[in-house]
Protein backbone atom coordinates (compact mmCIF):
# COMPACT_ATOMS: atom_id res chain seq x y z
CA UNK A 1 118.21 69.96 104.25
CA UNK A 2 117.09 66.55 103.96
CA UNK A 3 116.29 64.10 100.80
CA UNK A 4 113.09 65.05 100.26
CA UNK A 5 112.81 68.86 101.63
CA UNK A 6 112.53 70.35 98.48
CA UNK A 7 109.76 68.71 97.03
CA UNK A 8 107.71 69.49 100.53
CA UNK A 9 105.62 72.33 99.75
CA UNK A 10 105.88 75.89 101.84
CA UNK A 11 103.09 75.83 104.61
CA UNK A 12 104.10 79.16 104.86
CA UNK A 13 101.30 81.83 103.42
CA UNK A 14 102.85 84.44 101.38
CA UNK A 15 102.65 88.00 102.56
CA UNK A 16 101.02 90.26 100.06
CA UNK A 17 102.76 93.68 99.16
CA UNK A 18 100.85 96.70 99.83
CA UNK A 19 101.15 100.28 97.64
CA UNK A 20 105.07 102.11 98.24
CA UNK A 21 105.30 105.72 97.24
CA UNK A 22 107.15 103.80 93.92
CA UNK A 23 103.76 103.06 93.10
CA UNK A 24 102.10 106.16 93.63
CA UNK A 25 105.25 108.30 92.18
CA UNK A 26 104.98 106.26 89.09
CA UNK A 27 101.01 106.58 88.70
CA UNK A 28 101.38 110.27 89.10
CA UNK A 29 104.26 110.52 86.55
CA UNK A 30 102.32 108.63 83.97
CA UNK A 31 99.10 110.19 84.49
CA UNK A 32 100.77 113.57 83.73
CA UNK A 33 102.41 112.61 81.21
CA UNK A 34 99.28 111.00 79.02
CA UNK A 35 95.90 112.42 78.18
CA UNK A 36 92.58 111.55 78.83
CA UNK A 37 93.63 109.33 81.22
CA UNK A 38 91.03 107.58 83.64
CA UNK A 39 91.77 105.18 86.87
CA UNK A 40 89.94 101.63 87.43
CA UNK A 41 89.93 99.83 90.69
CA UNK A 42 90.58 96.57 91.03
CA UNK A 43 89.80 94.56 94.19
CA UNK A 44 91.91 92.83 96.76
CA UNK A 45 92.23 89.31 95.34
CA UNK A 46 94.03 86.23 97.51
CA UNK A 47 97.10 87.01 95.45
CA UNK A 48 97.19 90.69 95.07
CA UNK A 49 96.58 93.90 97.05
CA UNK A 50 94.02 96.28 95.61
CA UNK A 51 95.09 97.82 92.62
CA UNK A 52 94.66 100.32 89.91
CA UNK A 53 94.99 100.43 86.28
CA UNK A 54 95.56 104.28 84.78
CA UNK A 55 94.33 104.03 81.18
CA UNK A 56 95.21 106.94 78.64
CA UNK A 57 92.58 108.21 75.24
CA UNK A 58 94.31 105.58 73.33
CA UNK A 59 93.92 102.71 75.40
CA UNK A 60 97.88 102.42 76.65
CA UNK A 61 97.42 101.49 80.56
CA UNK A 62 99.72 101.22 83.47
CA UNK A 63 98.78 98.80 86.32
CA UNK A 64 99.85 99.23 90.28
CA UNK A 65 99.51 98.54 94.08
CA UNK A 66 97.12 101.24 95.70
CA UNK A 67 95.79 101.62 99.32
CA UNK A 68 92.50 100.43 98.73
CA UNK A 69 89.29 102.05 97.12
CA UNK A 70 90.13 104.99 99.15
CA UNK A 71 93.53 105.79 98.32
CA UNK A 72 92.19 105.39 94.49
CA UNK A 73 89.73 108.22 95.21
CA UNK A 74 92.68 110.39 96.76
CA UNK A 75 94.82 109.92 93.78
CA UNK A 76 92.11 110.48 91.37
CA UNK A 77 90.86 114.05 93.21
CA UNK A 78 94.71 114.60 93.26
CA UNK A 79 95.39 114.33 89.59
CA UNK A 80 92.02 115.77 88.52
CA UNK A 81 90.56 112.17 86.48
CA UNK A 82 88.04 110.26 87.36
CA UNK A 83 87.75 106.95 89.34
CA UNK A 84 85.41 103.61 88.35
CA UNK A 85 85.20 100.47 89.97
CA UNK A 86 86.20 97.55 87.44
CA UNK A 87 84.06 95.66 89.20
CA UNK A 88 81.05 97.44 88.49
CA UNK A 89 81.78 99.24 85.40
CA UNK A 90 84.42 96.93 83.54
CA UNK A 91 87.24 97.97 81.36
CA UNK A 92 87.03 100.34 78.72
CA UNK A 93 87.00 99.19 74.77
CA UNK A 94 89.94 100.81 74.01
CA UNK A 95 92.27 98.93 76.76
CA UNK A 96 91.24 95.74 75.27
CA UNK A 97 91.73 97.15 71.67
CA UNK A 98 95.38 98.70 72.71
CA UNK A 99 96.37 95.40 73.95
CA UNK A 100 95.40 93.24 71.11
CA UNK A 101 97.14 95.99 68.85
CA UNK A 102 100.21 95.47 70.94
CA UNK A 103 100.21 92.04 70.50
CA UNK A 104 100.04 91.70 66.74
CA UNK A 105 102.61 94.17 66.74
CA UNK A 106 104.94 91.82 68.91
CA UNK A 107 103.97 88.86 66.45
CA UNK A 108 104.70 90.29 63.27
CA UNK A 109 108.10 91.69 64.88
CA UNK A 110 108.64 88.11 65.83
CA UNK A 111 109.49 89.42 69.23
């Protein structure tokens, strides 16, 4: 390595990581394990994979990898809950409400 090798930045691009059957196991466990739950798809981005985000009646959520719009669909007809595109429908009121509930929470715990 010489002097200044470090500070040379990696030409390299990175190599995205697609959906594992971690990712699906642990969708279907928490779907099953909430109610009311409904999955959004998120688009491929230059730093992610698609994804989805599994969000329950009260707003907790769950966010990973999936096989594309597709695989989304599968899952969904699988588990019996319906599928939206973020993209066209946005997120739901009560993920944005869970979140900043979770977040006070953490400040007044000082955590």
């Amino acid at each position: 390595m010489g002097l200044f090798d470090r500070f040379r930045r990696n030409k390299r691009a990175g190599v995205l990581r697609t959906a594992t059957s971690t990712d699906t196991s642990h969708l279907e466990e928490w779907a099953t394990s909430r109610m009311g739950v409904e999955a959004y798809v998120e688009p491929r981005t230059t730093v992610t994979e698609t994804t989805v985000v599994l969000i329950a009646h009260d707003g907790e959520w769950t966010r990973r990898r999936i096989d594309g719009v597709d695989g989304a669909q599968k899952l969904g007809r699988k588990l019996s809950i319906p599928v939206y595109e973020v993209a066209k429908v946005g997120y739901p009121k009560r993920m944005r409400e869970y979140t900043a509930r979770r977040r006070a929470a953490e400040r007044d715990t000082g955590s």
